[in-house]
PDB file of N, CA and C in Angstrom:
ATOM      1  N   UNK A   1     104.526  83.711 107.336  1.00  0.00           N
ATOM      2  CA  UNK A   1     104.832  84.637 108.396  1.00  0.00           C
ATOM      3  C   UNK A   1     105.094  86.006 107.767  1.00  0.00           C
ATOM      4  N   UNK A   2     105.177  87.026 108.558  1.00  0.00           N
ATOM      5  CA  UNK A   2     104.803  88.412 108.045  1.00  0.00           C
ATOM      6  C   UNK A   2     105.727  89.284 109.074  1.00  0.00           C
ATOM      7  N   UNK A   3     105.834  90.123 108.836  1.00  0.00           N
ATOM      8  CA  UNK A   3     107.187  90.908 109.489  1.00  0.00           C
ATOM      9  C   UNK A   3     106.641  92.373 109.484  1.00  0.00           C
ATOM     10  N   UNK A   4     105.816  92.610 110.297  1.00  0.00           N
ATOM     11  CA  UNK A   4     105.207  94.507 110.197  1.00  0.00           C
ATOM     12  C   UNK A   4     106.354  95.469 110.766  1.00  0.00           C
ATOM     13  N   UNK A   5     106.634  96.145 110.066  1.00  0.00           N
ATOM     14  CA  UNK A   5     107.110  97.459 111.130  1.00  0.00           C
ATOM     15  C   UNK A   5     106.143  98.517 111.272  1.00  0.00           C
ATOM     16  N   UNK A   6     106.287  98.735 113.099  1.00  0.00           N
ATOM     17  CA  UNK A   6     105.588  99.606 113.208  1.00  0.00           C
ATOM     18  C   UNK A   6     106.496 101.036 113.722  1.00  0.00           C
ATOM     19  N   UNK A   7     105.256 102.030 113.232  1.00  0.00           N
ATOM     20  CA  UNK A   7     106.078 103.240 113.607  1.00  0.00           C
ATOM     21  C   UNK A   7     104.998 104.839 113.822  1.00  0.00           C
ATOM     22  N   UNK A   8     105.306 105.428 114.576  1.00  0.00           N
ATOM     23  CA  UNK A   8     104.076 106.268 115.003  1.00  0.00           C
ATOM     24  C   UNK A   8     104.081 107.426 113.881  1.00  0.00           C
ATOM     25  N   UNK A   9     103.389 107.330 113.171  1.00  0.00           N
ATOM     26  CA  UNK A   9     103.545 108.700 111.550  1.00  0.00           C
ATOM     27  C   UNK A   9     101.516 109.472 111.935  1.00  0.00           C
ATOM     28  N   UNK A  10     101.820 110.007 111.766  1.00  0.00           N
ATOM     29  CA  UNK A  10     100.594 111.353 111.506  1.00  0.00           C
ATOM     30  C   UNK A  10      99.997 111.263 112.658  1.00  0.00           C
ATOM     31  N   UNK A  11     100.511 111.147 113.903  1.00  0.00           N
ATOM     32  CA  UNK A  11     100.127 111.261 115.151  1.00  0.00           C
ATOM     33  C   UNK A  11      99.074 109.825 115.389  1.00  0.00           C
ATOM     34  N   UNK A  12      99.161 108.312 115.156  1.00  0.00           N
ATOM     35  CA  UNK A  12      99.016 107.337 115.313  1.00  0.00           C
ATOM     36  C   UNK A  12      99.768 105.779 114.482  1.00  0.00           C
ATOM     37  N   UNK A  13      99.383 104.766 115.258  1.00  0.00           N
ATOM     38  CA  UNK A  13     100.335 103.816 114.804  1.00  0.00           C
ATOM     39  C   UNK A  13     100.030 102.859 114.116  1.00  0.00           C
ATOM     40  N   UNK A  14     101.068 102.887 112.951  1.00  0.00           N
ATOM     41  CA  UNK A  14     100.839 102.658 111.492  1.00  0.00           C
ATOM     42  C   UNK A  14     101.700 101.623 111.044  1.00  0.00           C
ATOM     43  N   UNK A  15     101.349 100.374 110.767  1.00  0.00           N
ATOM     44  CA  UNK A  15     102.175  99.231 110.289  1.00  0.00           C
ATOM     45  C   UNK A  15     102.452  99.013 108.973  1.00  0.00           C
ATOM     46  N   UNK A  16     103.454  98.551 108.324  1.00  0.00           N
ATOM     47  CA  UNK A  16     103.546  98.344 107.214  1.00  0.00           C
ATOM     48  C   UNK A  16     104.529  96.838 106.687  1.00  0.00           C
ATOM     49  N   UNK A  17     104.345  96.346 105.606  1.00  0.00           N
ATOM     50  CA  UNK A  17     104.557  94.874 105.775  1.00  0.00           C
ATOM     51  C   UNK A  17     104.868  94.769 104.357  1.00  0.00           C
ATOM     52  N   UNK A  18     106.185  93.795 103.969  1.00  0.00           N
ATOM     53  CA  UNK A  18     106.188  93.364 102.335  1.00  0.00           C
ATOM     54  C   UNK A  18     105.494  92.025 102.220  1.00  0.00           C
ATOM     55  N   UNK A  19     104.632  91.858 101.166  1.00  0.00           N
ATOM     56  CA  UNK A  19     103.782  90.452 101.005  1.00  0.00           C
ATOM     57  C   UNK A  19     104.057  90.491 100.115  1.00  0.00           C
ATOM     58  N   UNK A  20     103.516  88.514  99.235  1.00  0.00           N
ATOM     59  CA  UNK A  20     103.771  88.438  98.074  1.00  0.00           C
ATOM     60  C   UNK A  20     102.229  89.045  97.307  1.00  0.00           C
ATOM     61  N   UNK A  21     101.941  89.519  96.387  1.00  0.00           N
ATOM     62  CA  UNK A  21     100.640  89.643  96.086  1.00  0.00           C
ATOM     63  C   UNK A  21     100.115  88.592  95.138  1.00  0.00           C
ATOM     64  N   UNK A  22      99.543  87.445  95.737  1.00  0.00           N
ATOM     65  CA  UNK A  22      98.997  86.640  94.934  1.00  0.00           C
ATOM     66  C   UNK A  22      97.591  86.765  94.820  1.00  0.00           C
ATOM     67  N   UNK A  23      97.324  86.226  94.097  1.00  0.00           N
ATOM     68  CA  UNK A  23      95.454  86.415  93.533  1.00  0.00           C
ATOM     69  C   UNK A  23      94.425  85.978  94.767  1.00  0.00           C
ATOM     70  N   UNK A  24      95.062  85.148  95.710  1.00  0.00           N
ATOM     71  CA  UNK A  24      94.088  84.995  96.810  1.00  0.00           C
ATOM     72  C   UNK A  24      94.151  85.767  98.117  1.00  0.00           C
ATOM     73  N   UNK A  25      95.262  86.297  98.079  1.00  0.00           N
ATOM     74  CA  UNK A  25      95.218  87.253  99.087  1.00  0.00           C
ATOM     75  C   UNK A  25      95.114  88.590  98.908  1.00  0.00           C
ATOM     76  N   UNK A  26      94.735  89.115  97.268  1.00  0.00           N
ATOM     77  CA  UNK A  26      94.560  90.006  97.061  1.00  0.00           C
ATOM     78  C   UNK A  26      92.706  89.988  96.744  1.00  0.00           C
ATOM     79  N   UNK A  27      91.962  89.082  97.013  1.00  0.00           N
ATOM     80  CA  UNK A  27      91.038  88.675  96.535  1.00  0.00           C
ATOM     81  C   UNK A  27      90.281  88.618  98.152  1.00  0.00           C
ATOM     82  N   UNK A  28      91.183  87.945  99.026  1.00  0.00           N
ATOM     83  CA  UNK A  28      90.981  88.132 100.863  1.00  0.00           C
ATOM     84  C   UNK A  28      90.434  89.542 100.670  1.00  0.00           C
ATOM     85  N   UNK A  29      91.250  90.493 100.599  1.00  0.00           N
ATOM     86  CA  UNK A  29      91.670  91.846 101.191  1.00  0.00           C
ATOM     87  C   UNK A  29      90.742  92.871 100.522  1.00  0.00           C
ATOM     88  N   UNK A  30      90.153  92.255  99.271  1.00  0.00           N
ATOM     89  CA  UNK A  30      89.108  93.177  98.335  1.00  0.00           C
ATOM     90  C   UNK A  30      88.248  92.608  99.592  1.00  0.00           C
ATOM     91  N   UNK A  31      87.701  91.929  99.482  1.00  0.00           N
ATOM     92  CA  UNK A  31      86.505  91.588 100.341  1.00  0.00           C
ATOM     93  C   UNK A  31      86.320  91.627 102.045  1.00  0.00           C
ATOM     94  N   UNK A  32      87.699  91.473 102.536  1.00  0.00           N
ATOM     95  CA  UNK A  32      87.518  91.650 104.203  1.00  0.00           C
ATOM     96  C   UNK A  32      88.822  91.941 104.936  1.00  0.00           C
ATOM     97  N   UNK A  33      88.840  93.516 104.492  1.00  0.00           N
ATOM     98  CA  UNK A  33      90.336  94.311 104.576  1.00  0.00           C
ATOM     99  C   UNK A  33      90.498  94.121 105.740  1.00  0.00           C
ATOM    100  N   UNK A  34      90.893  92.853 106.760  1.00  0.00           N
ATOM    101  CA  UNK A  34      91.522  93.137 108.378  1.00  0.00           C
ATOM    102  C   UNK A  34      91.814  92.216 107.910  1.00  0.00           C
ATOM    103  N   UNK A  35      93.623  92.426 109.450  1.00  0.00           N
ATOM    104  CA  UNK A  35      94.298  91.506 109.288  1.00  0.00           C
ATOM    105  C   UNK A  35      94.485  91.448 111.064  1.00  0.00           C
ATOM    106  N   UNK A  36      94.948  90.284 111.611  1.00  0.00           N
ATOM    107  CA  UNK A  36      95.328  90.040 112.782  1.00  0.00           C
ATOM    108  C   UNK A  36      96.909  89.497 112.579  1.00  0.00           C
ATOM    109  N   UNK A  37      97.761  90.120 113.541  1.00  0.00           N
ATOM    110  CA  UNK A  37      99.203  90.021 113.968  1.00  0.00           C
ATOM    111  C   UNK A  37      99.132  89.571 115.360  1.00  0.00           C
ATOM    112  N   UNK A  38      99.791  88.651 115.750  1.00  0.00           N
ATOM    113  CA  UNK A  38     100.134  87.877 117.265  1.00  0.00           C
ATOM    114  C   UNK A  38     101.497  88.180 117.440  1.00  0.00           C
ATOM    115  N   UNK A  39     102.250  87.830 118.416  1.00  0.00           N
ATOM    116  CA  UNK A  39     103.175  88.426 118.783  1.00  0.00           C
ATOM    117  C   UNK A  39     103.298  87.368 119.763  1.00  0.00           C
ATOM    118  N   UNK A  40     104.552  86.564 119.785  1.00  0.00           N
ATOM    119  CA  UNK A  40     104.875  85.301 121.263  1.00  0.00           C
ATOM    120  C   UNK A  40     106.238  85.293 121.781  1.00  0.00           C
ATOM    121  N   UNK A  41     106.745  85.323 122.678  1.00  0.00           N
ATOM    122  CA  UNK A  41     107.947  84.913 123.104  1.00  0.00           C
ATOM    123  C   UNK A  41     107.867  83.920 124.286  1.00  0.00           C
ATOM    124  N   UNK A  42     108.704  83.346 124.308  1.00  0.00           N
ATOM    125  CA  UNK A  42     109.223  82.294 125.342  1.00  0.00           C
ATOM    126  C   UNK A  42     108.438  81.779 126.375  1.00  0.00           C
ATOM    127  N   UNK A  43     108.533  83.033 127.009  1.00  0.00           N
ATOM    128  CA  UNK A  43     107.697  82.766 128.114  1.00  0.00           C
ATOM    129  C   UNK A  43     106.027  83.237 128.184  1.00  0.00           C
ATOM    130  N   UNK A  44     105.566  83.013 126.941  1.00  0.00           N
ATOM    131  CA  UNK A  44     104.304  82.740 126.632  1.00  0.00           C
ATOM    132  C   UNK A  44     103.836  84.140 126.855  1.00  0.00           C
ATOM    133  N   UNK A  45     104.249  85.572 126.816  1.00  0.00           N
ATOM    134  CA  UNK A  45     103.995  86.682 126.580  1.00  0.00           C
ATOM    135  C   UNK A  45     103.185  86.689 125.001  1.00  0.00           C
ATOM    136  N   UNK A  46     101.845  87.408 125.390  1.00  0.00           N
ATOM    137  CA  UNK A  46     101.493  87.299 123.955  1.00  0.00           C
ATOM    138  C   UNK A  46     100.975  88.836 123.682  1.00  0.00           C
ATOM    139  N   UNK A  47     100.681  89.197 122.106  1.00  0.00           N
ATOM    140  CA  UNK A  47     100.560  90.988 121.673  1.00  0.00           C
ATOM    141  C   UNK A  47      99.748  90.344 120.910  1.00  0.00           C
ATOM    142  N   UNK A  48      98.762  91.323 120.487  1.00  0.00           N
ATOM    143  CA  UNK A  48      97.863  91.218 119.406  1.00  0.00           C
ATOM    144  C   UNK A  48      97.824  92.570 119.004  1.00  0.00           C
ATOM    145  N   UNK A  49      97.678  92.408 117.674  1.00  0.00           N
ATOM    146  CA  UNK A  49      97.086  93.759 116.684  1.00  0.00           C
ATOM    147  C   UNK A  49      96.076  93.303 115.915  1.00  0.00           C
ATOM    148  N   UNK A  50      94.985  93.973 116.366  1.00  0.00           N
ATOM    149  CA  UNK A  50      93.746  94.053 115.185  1.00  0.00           C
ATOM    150  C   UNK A  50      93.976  94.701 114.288  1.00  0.00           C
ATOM    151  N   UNK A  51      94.097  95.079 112.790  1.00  0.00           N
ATOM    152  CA  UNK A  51      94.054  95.841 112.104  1.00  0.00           C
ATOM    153  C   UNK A  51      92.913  96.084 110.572  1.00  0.00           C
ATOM    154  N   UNK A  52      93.300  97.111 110.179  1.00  0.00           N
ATOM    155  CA  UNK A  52      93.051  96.940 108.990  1.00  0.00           C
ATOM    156  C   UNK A  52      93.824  97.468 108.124  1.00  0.00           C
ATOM    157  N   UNK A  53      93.644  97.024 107.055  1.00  0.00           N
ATOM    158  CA  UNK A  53      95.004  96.450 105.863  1.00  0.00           C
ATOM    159  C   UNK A  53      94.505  97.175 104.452  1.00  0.00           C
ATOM    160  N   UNK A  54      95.489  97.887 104.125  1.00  0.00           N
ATOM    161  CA  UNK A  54      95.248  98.016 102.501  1.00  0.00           C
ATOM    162  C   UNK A  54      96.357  98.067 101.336  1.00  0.00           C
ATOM    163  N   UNK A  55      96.834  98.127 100.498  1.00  0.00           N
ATOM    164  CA  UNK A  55      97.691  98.370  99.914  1.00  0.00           C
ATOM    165  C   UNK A  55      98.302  99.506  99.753  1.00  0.00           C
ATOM    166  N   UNK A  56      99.421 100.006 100.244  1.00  0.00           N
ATOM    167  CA  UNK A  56     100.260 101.063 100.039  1.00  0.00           C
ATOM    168  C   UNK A  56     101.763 101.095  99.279  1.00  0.00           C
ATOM    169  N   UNK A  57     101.424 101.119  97.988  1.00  0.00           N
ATOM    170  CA  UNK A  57     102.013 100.188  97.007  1.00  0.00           C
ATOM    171  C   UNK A  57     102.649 101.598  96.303  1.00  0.00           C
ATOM    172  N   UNK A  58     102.967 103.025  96.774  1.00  0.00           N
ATOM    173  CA  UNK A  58     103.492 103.807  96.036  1.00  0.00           C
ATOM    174  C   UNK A  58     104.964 103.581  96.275  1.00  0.00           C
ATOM    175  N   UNK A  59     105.820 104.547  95.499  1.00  0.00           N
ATOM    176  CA  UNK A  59     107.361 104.035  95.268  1.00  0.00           C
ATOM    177  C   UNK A  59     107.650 104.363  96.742  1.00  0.00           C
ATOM    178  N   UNK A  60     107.366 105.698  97.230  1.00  0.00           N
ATOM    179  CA  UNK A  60     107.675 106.525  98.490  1.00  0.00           C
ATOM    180  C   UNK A  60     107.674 105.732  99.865  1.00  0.00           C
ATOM    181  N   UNK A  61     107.162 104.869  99.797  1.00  0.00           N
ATOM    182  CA  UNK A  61     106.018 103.482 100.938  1.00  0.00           C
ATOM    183  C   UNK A  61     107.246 102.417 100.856  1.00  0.00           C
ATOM    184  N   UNK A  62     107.362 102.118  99.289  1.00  0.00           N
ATOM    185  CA  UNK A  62     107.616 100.683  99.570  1.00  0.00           C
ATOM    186  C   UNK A  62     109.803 101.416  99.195  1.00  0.00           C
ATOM    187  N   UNK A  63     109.929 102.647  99.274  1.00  0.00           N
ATOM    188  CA  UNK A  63     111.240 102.684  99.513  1.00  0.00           C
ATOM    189  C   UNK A  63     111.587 103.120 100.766  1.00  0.00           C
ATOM    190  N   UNK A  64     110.823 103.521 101.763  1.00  0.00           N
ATOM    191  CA  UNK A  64     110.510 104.044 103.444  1.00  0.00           C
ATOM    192  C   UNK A  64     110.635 102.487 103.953  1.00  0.00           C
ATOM    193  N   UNK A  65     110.231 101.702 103.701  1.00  0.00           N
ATOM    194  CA  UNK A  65     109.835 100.292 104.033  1.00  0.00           C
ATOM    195  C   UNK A  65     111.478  99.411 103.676  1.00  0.00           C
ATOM    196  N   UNK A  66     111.439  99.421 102.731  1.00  0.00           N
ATOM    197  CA  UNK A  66     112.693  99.009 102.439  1.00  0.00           C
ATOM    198  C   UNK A  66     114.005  99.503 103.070  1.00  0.00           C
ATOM    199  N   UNK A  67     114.015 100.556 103.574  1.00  0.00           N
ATOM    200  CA  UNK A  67     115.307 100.883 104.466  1.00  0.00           C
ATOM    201  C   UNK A  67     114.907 101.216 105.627  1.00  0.00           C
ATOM    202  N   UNK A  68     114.018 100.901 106.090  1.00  0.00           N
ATOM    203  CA  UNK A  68     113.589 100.617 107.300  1.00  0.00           C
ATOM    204  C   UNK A  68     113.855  99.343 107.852  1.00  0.00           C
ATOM    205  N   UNK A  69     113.667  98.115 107.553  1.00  0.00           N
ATOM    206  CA  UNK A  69     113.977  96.862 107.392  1.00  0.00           C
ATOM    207  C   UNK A  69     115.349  96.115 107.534  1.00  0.00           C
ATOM    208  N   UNK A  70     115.859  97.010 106.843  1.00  0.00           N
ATOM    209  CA  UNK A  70     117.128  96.420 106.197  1.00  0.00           C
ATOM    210  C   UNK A  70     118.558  97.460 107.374  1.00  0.00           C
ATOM    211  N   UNK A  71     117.994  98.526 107.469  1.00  0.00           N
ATOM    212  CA  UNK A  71     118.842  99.721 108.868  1.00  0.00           C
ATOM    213  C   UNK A  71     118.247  99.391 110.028  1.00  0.00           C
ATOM    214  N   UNK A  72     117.274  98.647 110.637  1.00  0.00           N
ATOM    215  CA  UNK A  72     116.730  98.680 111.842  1.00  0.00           C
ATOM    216  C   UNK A  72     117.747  97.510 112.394  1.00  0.00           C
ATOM    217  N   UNK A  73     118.075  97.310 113.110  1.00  0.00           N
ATOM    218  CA  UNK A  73     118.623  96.068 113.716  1.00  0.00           C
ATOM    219  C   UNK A  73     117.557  94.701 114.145  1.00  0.00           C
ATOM    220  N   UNK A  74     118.395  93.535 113.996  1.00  0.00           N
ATOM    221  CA  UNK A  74     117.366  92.656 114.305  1.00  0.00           C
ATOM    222  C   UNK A  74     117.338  92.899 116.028  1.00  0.00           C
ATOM    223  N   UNK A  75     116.261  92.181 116.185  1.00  0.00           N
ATOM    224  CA  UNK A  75     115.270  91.339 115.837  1.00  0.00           C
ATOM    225  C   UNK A  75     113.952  92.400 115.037  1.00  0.00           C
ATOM    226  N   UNK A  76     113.994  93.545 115.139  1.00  0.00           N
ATOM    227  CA  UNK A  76     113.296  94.439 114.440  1.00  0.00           C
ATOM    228  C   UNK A  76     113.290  94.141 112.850  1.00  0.00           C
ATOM    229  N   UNK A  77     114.361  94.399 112.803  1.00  0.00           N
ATOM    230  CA  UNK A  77     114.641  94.744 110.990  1.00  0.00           C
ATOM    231  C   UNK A  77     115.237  93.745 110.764  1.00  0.00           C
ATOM    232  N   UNK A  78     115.163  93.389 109.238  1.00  0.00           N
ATOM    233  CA  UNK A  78     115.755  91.772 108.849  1.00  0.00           C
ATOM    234  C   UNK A  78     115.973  92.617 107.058  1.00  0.00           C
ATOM    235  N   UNK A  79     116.677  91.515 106.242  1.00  0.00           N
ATOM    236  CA  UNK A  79     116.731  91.589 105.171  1.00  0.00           C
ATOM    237  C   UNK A  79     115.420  91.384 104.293  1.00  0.00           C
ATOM    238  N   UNK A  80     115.336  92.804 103.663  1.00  0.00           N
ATOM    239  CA  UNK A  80     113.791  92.384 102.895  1.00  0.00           C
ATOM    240  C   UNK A  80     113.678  91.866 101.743  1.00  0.00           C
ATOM    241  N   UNK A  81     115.071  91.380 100.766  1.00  0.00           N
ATOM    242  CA  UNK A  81     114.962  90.383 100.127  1.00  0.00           C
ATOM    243  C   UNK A  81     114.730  88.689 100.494  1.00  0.00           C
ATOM    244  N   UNK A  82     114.464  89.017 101.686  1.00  0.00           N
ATOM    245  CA  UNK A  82     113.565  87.107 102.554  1.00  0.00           C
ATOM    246  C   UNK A  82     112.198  87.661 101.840  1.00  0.00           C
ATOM    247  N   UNK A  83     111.522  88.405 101.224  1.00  0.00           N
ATOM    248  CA  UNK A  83     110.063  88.359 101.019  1.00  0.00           C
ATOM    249  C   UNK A  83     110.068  88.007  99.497  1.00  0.00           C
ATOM    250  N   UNK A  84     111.170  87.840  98.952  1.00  0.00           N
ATOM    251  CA  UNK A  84     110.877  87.523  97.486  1.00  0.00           C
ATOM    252  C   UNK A  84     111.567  88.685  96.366  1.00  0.00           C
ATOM    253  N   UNK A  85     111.363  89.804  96.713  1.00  0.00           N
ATOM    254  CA  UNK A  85     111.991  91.085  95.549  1.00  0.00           C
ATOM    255  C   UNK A  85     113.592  91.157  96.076  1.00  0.00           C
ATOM    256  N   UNK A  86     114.145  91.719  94.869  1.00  0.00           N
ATOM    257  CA  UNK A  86     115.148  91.688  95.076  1.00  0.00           C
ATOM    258  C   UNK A  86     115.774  93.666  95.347  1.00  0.00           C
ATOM    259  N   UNK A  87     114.865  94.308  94.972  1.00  0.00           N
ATOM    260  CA  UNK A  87     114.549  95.647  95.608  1.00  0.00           C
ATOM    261  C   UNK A  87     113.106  96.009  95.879  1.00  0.00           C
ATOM    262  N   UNK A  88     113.494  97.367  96.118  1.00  0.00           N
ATOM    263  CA  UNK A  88     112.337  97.981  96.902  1.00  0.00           C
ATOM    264  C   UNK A  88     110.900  97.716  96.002  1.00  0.00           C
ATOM    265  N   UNK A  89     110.923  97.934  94.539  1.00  0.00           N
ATOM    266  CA  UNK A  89     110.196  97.908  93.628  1.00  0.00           C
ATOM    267  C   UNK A  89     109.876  96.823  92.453  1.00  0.00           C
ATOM    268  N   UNK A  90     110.273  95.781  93.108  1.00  0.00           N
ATOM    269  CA  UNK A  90     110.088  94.977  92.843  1.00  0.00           C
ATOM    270  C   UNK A  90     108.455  94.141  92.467  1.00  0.00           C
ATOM    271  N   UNK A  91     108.233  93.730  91.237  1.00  0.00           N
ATOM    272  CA  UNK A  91     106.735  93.143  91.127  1.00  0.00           C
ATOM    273  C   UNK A  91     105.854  91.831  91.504  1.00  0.00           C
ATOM    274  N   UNK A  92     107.148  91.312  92.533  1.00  0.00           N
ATOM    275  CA  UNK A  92     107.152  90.264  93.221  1.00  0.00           C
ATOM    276  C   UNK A  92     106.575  90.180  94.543  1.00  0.00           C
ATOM    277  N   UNK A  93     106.776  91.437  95.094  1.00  0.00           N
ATOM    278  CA  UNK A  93     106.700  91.687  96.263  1.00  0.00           C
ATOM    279  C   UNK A  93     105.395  93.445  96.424  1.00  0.00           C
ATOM    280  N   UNK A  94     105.061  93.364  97.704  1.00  0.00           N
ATOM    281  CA  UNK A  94     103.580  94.752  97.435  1.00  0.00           C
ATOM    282  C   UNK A  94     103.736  95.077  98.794  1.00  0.00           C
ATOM    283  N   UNK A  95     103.105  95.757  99.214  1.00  0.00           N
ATOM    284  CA  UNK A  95     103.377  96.657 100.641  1.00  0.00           C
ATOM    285  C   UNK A  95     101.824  96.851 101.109  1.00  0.00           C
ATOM    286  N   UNK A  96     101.616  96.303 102.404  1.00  0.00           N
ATOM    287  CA  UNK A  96     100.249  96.666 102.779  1.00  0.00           C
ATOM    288  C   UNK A  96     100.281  97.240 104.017  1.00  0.00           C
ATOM    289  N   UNK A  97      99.532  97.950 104.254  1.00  0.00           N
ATOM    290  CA  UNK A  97      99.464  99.063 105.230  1.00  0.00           C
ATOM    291  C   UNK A  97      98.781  99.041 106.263  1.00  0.00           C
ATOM    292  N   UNK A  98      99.215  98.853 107.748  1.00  0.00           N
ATOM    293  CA  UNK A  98      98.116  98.356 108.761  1.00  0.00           C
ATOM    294  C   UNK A  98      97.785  99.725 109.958  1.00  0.00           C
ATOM    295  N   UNK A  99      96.533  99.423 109.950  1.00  0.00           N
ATOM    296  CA  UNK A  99      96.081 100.231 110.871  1.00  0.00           C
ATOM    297  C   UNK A  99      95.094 100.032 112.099  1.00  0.00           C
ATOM    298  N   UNK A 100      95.992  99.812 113.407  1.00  0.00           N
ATOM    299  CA  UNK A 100      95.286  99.109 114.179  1.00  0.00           C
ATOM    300  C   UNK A 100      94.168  99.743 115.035  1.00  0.00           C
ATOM    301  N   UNK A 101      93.424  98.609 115.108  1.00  0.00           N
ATOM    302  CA  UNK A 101      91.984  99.145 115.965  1.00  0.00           C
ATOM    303  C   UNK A 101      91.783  98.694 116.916  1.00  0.00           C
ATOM    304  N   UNK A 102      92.406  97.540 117.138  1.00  0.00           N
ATOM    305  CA  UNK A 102      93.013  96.776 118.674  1.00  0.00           C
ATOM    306  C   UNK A 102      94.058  96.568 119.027  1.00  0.00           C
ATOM    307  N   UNK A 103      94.400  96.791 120.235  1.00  0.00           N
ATOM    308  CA  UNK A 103      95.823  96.288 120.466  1.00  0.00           C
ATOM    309  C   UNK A 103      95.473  95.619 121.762  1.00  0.00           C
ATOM    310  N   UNK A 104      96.519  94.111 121.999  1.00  0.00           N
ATOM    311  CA  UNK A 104      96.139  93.654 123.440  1.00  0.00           C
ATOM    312  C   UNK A 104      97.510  93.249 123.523  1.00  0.00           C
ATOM    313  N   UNK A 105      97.648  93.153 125.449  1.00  0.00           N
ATOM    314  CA  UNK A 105      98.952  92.472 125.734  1.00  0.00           C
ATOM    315  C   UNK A 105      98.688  92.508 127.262  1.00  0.00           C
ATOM    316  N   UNK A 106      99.120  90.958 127.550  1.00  0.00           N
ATOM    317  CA  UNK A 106      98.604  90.811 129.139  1.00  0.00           C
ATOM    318  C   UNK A 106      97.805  90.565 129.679  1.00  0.00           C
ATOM    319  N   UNK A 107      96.857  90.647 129.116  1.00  0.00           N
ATOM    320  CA  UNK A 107      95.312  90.927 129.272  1.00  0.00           C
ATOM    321  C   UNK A 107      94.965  92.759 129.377  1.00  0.00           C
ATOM    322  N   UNK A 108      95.675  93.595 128.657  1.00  0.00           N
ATOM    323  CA  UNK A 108      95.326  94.780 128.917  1.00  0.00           C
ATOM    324  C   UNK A 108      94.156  95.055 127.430  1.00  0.00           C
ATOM    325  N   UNK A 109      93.933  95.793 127.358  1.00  0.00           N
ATOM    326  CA  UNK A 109      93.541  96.335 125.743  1.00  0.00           C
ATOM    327  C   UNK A 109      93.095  97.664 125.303  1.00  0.00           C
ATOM    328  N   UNK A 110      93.657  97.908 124.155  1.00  0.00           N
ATOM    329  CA  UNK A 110      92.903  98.841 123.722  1.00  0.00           C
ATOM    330  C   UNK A 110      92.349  99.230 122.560  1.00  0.00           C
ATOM    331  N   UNK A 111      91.021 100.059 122.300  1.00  0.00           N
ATOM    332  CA  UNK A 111      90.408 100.224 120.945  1.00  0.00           C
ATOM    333  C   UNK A 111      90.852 101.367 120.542  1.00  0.00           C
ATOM    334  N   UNK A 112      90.939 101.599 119.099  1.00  0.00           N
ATOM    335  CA  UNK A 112      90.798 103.008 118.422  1.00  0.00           C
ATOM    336  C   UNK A 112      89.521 103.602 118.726  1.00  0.00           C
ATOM    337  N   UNK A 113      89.190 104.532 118.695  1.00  0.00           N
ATOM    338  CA  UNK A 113      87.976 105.466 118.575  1.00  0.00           C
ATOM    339  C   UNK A 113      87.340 105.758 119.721  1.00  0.00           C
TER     340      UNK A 113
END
């Protein structure tokens, strides 16, 4: 499971996520940079994000990310040592960057472009 925060930066909306970077999902992402996010609650409300994904692995990213997480209140923000690092810069943990091109909810939808 994966934990994006999203947040509206350079006049569109921009996700960002701590993963572990292992050799197969860094090996996914060379070859077929999208990722899909679902979204469920209770009463069977469902969200989708199409995106696409890359690594945004500078200090600036993954220390924006890190106190974002950790100051947001839940159910938003959670402790981001649950992903494995024990700080922001940690080599355990990598930051990938989503940028959606779909969004659905309800049956509504919408595309980028």
């Amino acid at each position: 499971m994966v934990h994006p925060i999203w947040e509206w930066r350079d006049g569109g909306l921009v996700g960002h996520l701590f993963t572990r970077p292992t050799p197969l999902k860094k090996a996914h992402l060379a070859q077929t940079p999208f990722v899909s996010c679902s979204y469920w609650d209770p009463a069977h409300e469902v969200a989708v994000a199409e995106c696409g994904a890359v690594y945004a692995d500078d200090e600036e990213t993954r220390r924006h990310l890190w106190r974002l997480a950790s100051e947001t209140p839940e159910p938003l923000g959670f402790d981001p040592k649950i992903m494995g690092g024990q700080d922001p810069l940690s080599p355990d943990i990598t930051v990938l960057k989503l940028t959606p091109w779909r969004l659905s909810s309800g049956g509504m939808a919408w595309r980028a472009g």
